[in-house]
PDB file of N, CA and C in Angstrom:
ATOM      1  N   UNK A   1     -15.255 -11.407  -2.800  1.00  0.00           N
ATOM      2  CA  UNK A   1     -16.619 -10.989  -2.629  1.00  0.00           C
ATOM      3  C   UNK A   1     -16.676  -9.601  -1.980  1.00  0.00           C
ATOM      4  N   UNK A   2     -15.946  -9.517  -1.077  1.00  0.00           N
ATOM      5  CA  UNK A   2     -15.895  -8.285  -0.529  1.00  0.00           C
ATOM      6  C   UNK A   2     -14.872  -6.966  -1.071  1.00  0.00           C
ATOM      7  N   UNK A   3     -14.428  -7.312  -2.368  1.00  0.00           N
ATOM      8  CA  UNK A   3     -14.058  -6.342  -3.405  1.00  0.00           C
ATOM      9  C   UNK A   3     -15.372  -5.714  -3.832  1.00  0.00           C
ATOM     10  N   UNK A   4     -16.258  -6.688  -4.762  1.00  0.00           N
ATOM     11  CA  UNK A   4     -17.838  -5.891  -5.303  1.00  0.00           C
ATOM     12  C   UNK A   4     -18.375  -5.357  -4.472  1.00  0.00           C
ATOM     13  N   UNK A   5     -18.460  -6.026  -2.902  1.00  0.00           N
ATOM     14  CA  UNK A   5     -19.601  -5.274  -2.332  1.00  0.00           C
ATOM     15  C   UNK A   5     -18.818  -3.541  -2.403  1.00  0.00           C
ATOM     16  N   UNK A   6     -17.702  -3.258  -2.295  1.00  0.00           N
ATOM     17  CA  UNK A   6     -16.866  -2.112  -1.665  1.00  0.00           C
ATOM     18  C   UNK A   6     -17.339  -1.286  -2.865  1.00  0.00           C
ATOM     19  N   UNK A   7     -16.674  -1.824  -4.117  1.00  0.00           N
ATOM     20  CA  UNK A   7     -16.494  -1.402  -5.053  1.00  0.00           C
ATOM     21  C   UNK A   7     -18.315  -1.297  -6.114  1.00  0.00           C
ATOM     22  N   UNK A   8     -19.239  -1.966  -5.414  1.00  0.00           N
ATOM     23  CA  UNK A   8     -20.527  -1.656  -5.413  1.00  0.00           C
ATOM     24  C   UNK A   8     -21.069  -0.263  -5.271  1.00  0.00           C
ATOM     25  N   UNK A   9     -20.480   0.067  -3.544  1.00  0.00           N
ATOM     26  CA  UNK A   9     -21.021   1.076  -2.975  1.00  0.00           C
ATOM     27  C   UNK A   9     -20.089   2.578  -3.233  1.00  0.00           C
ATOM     28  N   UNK A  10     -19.203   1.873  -3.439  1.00  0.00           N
ATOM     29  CA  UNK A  10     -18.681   3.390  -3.991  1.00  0.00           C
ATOM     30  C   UNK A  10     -19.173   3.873  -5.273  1.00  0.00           C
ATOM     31  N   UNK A  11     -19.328   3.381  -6.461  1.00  0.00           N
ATOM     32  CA  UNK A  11     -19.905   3.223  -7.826  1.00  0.00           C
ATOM     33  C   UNK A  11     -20.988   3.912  -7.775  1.00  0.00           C
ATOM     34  N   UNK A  12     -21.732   3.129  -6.780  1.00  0.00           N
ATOM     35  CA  UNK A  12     -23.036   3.916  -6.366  1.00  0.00           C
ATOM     36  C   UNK A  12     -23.044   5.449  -5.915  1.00  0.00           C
ATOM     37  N   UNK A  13     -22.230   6.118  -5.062  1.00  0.00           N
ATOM     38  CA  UNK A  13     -22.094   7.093  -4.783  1.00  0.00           C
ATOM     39  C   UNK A  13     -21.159   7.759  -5.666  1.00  0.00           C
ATOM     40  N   UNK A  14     -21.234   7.553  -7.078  1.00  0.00           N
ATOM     41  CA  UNK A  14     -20.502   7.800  -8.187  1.00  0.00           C
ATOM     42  C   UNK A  14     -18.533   7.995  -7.819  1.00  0.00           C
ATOM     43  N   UNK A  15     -18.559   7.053  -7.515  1.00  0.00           N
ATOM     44  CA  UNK A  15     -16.688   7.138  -7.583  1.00  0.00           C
ATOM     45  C   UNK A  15     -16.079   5.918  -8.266  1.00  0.00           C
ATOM     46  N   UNK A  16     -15.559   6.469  -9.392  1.00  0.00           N
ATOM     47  CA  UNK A  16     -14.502   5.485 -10.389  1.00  0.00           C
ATOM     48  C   UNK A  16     -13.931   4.458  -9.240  1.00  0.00           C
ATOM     49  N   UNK A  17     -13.749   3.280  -9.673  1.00  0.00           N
ATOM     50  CA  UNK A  17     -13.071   2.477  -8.449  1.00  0.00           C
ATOM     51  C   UNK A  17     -11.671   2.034  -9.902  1.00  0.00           C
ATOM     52  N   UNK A  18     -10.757   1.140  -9.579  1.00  0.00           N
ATOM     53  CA  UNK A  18      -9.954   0.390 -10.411  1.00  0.00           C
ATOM     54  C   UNK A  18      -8.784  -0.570  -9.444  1.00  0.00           C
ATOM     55  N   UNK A  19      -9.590  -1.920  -9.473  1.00  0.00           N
ATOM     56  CA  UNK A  19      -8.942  -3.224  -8.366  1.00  0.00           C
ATOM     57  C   UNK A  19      -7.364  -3.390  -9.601  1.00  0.00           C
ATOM     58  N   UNK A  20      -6.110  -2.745  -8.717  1.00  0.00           N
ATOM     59  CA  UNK A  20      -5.077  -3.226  -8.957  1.00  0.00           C
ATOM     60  C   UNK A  20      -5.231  -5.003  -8.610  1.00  0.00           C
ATOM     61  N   UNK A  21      -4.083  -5.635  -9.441  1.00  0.00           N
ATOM     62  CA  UNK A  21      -3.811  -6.867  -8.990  1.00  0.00           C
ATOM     63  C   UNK A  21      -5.419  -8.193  -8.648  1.00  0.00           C
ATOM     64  N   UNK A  22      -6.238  -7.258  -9.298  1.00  0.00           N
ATOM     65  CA  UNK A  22      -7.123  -8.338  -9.560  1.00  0.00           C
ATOM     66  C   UNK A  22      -7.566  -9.044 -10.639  1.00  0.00           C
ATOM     67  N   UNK A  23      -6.703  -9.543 -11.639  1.00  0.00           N
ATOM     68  CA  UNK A  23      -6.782 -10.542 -12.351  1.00  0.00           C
ATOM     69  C   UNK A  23      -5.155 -11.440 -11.606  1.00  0.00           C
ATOM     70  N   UNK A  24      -4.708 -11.158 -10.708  1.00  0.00           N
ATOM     71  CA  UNK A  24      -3.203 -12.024 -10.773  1.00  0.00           C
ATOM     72  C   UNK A  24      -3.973 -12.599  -9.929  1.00  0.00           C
ATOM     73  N   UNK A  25      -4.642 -11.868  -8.756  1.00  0.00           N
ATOM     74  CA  UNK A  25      -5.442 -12.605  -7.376  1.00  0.00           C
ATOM     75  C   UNK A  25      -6.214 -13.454  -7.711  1.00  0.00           C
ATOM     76  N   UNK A  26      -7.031 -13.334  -9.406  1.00  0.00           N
ATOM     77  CA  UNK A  26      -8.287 -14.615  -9.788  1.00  0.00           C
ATOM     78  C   UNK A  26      -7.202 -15.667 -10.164  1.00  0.00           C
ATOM     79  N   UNK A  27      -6.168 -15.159 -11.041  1.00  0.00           N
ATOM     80  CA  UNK A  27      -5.569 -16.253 -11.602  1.00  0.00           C
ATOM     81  C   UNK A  27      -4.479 -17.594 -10.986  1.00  0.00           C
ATOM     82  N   UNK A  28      -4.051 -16.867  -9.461  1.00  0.00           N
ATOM     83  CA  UNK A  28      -3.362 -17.433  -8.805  1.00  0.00           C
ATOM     84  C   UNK A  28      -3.651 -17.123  -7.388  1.00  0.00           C
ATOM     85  N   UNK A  29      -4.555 -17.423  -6.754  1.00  0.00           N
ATOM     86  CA  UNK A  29      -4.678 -17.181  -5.273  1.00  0.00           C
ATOM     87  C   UNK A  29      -3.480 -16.996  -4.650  1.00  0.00           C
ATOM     88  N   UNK A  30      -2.699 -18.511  -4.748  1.00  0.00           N
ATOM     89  CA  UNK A  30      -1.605 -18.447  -4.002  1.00  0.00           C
ATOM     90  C   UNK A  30      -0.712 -17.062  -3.857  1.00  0.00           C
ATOM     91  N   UNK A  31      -0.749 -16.517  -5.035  1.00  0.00           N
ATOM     92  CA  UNK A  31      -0.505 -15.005  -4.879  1.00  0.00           C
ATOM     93  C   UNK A  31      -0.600 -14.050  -4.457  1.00  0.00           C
ATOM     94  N   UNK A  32      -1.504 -13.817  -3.742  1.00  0.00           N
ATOM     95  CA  UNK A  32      -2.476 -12.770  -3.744  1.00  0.00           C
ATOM     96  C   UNK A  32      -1.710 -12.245  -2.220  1.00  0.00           C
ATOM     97  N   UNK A  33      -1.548 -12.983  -1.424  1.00  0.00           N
ATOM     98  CA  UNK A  33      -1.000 -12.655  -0.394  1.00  0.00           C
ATOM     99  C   UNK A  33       0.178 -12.034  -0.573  1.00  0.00           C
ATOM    100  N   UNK A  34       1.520 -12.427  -1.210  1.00  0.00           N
ATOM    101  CA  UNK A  34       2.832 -12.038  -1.840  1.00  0.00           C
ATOM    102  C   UNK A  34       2.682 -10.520  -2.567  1.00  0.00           C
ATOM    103  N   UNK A  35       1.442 -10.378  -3.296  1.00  0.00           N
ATOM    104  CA  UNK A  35       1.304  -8.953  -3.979  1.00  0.00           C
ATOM    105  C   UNK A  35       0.901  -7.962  -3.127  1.00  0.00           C
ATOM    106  N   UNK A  36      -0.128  -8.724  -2.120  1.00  0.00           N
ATOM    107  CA  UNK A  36      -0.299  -7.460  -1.057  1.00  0.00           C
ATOM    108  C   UNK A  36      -1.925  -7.627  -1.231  1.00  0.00           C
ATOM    109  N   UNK A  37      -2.648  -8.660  -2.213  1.00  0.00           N
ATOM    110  CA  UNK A  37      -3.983  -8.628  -2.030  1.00  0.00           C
ATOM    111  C   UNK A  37      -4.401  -7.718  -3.341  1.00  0.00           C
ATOM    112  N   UNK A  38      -5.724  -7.366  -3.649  1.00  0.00           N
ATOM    113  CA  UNK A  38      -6.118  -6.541  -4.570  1.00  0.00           C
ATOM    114  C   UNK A  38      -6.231  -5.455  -3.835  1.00  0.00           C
ATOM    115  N   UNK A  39      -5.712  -4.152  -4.480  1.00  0.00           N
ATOM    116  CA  UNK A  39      -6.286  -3.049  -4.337  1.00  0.00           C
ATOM    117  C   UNK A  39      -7.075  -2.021  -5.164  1.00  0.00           C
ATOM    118  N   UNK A  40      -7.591  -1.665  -3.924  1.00  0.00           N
ATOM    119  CA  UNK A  40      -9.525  -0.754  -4.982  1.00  0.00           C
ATOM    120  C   UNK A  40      -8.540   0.536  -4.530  1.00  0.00           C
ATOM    121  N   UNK A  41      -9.059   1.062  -5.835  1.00  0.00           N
ATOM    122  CA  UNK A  41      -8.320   2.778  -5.681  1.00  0.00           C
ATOM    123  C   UNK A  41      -9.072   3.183  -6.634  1.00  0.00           C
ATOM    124  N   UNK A  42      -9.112   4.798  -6.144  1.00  0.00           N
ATOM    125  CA  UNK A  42      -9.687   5.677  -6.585  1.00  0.00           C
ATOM    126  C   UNK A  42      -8.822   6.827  -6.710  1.00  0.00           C
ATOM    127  N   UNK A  43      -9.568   7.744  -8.024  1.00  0.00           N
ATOM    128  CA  UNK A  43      -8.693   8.781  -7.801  1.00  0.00           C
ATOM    129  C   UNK A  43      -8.163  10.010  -6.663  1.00  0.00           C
ATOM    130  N   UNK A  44      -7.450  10.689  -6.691  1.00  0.00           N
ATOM    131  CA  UNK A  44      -6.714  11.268  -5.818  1.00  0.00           C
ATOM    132  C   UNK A  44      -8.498  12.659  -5.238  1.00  0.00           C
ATOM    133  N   UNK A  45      -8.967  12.969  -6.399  1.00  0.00           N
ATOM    134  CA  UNK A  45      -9.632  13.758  -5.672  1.00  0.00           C
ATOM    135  C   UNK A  45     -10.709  13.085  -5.349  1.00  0.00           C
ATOM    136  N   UNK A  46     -11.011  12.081  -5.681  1.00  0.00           N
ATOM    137  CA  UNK A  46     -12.097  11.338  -4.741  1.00  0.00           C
ATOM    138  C   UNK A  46     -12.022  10.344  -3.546  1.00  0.00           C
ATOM    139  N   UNK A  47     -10.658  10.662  -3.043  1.00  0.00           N
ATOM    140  CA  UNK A  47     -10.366   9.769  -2.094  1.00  0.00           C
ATOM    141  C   UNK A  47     -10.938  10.200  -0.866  1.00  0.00           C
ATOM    142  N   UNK A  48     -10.917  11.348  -0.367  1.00  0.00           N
ATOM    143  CA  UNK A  48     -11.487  11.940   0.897  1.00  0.00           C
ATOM    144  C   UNK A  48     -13.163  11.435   0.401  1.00  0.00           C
ATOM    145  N   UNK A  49     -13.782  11.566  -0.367  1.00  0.00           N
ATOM    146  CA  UNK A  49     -15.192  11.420  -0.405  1.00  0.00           C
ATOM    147  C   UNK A  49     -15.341   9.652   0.149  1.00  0.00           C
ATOM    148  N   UNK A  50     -14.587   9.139  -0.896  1.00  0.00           N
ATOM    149  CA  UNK A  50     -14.316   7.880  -0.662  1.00  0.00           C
ATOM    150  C   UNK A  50     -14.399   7.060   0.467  1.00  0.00           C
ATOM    151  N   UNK A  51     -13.282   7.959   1.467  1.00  0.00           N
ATOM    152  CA  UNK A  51     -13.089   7.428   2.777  1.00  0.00           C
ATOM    153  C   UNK A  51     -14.360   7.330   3.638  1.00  0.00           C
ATOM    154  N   UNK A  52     -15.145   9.210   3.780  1.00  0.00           N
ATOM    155  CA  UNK A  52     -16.493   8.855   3.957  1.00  0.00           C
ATOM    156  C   UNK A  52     -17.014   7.790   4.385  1.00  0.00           C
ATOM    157  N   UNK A  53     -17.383   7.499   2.880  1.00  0.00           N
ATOM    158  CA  UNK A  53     -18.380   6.705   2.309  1.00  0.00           C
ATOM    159  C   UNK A  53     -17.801   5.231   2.749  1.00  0.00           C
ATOM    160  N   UNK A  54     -17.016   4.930   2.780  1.00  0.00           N
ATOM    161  CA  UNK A  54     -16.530   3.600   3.645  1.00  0.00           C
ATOM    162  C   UNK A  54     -16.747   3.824   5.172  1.00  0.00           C
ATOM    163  N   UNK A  55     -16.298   4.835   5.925  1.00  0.00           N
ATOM    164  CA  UNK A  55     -16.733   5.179   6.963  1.00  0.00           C
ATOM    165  C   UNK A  55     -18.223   4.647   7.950  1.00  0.00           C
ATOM    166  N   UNK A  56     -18.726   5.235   6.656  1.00  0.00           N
ATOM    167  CA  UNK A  56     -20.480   5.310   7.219  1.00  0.00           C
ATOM    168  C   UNK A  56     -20.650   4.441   6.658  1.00  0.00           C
ATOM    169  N   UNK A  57     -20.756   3.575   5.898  1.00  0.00           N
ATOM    170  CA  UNK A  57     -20.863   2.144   5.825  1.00  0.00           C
ATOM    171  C   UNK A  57     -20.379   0.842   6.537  1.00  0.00           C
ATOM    172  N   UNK A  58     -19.234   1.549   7.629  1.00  0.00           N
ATOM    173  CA  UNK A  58     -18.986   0.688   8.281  1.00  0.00           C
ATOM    174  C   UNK A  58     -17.898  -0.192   7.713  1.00  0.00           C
ATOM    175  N   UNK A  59     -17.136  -0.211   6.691  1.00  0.00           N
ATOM    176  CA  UNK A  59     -15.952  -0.985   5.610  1.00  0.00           C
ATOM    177  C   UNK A  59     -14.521  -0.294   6.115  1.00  0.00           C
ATOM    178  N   UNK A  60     -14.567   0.818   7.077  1.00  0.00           N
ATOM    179  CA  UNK A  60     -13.363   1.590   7.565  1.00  0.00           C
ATOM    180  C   UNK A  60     -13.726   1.484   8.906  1.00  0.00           C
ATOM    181  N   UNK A  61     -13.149   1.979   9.567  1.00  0.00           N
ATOM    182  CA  UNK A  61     -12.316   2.641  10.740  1.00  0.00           C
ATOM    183  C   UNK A  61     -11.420   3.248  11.401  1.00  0.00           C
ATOM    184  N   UNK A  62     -11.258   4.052  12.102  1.00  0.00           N
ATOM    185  CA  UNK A  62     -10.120   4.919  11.834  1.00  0.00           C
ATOM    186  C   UNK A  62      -8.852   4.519  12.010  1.00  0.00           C
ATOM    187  N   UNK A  63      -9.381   3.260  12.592  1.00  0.00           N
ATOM    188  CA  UNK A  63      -7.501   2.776  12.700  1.00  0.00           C
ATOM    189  C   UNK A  63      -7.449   2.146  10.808  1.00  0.00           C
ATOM    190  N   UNK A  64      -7.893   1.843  10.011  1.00  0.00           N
ATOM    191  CA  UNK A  64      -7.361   1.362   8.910  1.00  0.00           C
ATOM    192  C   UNK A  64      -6.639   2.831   8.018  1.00  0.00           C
ATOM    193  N   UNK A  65      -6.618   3.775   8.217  1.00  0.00           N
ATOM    194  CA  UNK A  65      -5.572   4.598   7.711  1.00  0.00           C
ATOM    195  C   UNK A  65      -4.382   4.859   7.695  1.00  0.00           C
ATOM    196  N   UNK A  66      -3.295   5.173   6.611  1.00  0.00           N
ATOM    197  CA  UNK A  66      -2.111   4.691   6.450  1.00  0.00           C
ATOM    198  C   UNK A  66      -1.452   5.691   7.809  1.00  0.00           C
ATOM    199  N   UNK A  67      -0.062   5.050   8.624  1.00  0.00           N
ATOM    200  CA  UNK A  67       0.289   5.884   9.299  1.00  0.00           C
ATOM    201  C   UNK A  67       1.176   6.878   8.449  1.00  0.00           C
ATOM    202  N   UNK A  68       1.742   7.960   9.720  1.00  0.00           N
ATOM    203  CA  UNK A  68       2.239   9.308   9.150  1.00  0.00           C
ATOM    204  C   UNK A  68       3.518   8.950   8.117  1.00  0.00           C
ATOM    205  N   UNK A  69       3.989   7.724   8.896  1.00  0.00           N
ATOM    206  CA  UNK A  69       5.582   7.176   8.450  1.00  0.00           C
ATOM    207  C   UNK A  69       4.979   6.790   6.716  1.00  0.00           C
ATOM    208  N   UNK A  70       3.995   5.824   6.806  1.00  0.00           N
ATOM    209  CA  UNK A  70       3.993   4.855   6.266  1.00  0.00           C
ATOM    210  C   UNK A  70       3.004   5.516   4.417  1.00  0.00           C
ATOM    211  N   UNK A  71       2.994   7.107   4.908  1.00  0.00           N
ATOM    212  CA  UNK A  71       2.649   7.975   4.004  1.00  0.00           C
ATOM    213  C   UNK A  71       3.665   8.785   3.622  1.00  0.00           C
ATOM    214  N   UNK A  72       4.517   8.888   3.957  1.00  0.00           N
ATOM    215  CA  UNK A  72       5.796   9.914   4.059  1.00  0.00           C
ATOM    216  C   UNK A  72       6.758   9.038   2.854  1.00  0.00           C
ATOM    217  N   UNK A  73       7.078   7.746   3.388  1.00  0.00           N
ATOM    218  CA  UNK A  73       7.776   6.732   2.622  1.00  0.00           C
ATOM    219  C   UNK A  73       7.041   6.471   1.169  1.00  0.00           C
ATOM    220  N   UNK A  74       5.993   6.489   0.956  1.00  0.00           N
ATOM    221  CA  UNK A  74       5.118   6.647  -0.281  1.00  0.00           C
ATOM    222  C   UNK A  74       5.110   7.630  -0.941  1.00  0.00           C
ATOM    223  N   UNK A  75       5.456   9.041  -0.003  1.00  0.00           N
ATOM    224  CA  UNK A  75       4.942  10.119  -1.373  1.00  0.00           C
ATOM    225  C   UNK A  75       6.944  10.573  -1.696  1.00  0.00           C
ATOM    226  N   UNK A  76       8.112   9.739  -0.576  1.00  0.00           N
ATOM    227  CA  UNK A  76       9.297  10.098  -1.350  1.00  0.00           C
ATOM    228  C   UNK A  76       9.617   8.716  -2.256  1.00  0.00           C
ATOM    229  N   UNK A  77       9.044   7.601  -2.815  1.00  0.00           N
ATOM    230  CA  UNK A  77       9.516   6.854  -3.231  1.00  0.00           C
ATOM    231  C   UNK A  77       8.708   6.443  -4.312  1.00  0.00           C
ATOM    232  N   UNK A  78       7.901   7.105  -4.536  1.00  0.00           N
ATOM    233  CA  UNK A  78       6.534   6.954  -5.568  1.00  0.00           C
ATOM    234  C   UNK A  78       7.124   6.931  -6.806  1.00  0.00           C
ATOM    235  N   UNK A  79       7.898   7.979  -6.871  1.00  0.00           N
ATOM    236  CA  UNK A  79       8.508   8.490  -8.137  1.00  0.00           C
ATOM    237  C   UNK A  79      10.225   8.261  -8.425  1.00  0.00           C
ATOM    238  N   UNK A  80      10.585   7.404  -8.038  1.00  0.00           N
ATOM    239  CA  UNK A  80      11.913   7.054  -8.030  1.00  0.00           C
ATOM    240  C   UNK A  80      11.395   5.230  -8.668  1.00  0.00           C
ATOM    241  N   UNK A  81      12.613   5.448 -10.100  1.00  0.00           N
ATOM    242  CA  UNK A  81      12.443   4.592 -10.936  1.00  0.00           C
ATOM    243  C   UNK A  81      12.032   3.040 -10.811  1.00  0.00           C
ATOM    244  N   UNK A  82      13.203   2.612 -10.100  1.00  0.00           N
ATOM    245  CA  UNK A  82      13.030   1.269  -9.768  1.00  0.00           C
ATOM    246  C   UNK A  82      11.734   0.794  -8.607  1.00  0.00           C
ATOM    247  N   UNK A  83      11.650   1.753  -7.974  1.00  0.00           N
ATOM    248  CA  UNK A  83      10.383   1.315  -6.881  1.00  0.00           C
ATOM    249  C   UNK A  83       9.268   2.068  -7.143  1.00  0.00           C
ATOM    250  N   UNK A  84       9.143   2.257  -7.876  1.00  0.00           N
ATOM    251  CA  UNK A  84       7.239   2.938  -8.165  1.00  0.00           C
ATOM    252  C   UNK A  84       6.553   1.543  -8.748  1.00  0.00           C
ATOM    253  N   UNK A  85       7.509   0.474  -9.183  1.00  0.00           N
ATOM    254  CA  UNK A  85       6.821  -0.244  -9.513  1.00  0.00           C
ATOM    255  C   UNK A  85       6.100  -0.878  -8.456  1.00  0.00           C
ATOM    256  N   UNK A  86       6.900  -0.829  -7.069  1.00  0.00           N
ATOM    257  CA  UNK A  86       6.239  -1.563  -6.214  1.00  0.00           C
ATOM    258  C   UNK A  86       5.594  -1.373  -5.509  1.00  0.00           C
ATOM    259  N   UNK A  87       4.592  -2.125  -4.339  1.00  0.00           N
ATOM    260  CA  UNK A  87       3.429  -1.367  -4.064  1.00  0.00           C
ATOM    261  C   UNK A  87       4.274  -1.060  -2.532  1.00  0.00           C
ATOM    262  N   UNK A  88       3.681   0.102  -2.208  1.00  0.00           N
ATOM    263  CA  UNK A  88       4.031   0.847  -1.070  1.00  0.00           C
ATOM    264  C   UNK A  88       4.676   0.166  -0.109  1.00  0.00           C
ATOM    265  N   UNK A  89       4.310  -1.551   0.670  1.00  0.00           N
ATOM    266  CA  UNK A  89       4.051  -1.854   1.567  1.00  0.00           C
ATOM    267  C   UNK A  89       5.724  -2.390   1.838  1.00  0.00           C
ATOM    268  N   UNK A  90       5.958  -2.784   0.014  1.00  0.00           N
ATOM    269  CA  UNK A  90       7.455  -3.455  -0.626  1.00  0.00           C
ATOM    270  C   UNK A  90       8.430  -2.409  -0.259  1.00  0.00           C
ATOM    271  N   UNK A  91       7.655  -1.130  -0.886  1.00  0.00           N
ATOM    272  CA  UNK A  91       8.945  -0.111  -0.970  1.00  0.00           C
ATOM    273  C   UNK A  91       9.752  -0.124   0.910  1.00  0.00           C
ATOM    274  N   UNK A  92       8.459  -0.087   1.997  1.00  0.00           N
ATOM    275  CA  UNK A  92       8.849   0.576   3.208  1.00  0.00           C
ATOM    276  C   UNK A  92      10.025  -0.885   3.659  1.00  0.00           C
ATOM    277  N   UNK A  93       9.699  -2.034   3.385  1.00  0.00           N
ATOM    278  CA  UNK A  93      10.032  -3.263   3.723  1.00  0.00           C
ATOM    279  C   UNK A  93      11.771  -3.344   3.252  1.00  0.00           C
ATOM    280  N   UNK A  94      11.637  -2.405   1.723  1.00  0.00           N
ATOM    281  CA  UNK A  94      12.979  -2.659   1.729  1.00  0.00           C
ATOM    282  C   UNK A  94      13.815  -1.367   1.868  1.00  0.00           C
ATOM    283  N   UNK A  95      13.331  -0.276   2.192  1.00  0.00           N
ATOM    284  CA  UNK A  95      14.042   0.865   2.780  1.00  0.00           C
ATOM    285  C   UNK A  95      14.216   0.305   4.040  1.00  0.00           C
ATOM    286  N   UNK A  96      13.604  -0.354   5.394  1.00  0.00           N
ATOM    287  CA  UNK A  96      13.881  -0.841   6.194  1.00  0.00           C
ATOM    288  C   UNK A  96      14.628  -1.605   5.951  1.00  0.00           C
ATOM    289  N   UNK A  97      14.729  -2.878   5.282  1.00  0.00           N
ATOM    290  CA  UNK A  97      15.772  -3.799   5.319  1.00  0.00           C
ATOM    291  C   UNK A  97      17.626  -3.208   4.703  1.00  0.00           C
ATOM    292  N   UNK A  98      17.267  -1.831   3.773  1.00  0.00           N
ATOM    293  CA  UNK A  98      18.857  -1.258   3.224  1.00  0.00           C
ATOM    294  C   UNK A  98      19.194  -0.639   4.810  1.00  0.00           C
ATOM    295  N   UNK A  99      18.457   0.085   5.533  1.00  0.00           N
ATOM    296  CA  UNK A  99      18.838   0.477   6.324  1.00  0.00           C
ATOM    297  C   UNK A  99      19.384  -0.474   8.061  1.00  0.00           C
ATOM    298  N   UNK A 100      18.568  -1.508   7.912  1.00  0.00           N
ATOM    299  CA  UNK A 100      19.461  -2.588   8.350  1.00  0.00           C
ATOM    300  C   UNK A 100      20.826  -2.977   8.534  1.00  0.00           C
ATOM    301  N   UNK A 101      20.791  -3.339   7.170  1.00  0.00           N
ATOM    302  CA  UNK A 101      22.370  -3.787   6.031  1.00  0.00           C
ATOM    303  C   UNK A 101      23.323  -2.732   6.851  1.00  0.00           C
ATOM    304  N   UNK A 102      22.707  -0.968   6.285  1.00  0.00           N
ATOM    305  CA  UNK A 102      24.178  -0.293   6.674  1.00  0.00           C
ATOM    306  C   UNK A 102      24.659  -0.522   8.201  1.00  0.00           C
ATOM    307  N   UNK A 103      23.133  -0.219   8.852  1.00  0.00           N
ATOM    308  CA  UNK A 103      23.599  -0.360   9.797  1.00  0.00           C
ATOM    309  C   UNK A 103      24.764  -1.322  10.799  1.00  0.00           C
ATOM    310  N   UNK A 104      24.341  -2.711  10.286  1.00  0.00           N
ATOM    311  CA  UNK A 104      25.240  -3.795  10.502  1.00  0.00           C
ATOM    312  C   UNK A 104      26.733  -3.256  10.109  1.00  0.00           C
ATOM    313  N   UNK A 105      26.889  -3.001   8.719  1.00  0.00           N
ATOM    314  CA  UNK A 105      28.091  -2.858   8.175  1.00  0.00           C
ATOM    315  C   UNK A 105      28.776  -1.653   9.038  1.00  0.00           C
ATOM    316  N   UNK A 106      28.234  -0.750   9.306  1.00  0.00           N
ATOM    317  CA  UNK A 106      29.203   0.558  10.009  1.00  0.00           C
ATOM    318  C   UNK A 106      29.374  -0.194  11.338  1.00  0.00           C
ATOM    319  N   UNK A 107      28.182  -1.152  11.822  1.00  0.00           N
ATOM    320  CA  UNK A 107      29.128  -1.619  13.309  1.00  0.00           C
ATOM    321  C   UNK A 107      30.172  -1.901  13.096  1.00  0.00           C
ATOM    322  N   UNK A 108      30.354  -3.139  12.264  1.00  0.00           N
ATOM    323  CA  UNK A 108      31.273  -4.079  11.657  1.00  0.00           C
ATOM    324  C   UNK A 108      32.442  -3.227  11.223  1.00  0.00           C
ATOM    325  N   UNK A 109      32.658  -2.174  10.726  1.00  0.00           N
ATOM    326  CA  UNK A 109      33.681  -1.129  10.014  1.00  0.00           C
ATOM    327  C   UNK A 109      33.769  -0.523  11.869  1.00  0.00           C
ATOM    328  N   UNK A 110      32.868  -0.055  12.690  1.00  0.00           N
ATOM    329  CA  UNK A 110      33.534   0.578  14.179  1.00  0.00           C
ATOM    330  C   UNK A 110      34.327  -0.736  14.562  1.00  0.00           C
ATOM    331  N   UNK A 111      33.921  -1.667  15.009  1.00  0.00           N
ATOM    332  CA  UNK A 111      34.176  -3.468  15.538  1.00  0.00           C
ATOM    333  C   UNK A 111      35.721  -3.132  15.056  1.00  0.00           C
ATOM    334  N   UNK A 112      35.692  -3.386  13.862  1.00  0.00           N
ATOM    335  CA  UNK A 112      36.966  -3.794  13.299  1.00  0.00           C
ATOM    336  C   UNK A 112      38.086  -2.706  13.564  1.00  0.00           C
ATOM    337  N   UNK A 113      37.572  -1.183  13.843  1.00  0.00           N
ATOM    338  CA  UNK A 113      38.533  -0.421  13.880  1.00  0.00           C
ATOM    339  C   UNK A 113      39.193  -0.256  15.816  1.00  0.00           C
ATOM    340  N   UNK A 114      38.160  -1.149  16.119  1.00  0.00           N
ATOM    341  CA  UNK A 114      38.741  -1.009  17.857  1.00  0.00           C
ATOM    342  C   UNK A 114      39.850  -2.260  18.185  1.00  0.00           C
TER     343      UNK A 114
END
């Protein structure tokens, strides 16, 4: 419900909207959480207007904007084959988790060499 109202008021203030992942979210709730939820997006040059307009409607706040990290990791992994498919939140989850892994392993390679 609170997709239309969003995607209401932006429409209204003429901005293209397009809800990723909202036919998997009607078709399988149970899902919806695992995908990351539906997302309303707009295009790149109407996103600042966008924000606005959520703003002053009260649907934002300034803490709901992506952090510096969590934009940085998006605009180097956007375009690299295997993970553009996934949505941002996947990509940071598993650059964190490879960087884990090595980490363990180079202890394990120091460990072993003492």
């Amino acid at each position: 419900m609170d997709l239309a109202v969003i995607r209401g008021k932006l429409e209204s203030e003429g901005i293209e909207c397009f809800a990723q992942d909202e036919m998997m979210a009607q078709t399988n709730p149970l899902y919806s959480n695992a995908i990351g939820g539906i997302k309303l997006q707009v295009r790149r040059s109407d996103a600042e207007r966008a924000t606005e307009v959520l703003k002053e409607g009260g649907y934002l706040s300034g803490t709901d904007q992506p952090t510096p990290l969590f934009r940085m990791v998006d605009t180097a992994t956007k375009d690299i084959p295997l993970l553009k498919t996934l949505a941002p939140e996947f990509r940071l989850m598993l650059i964190v988790g490879l960087l884990a892994v090595a980490i363990l392993l180079l202890l394990l390679v120091v460990n072993g060499a003492a």
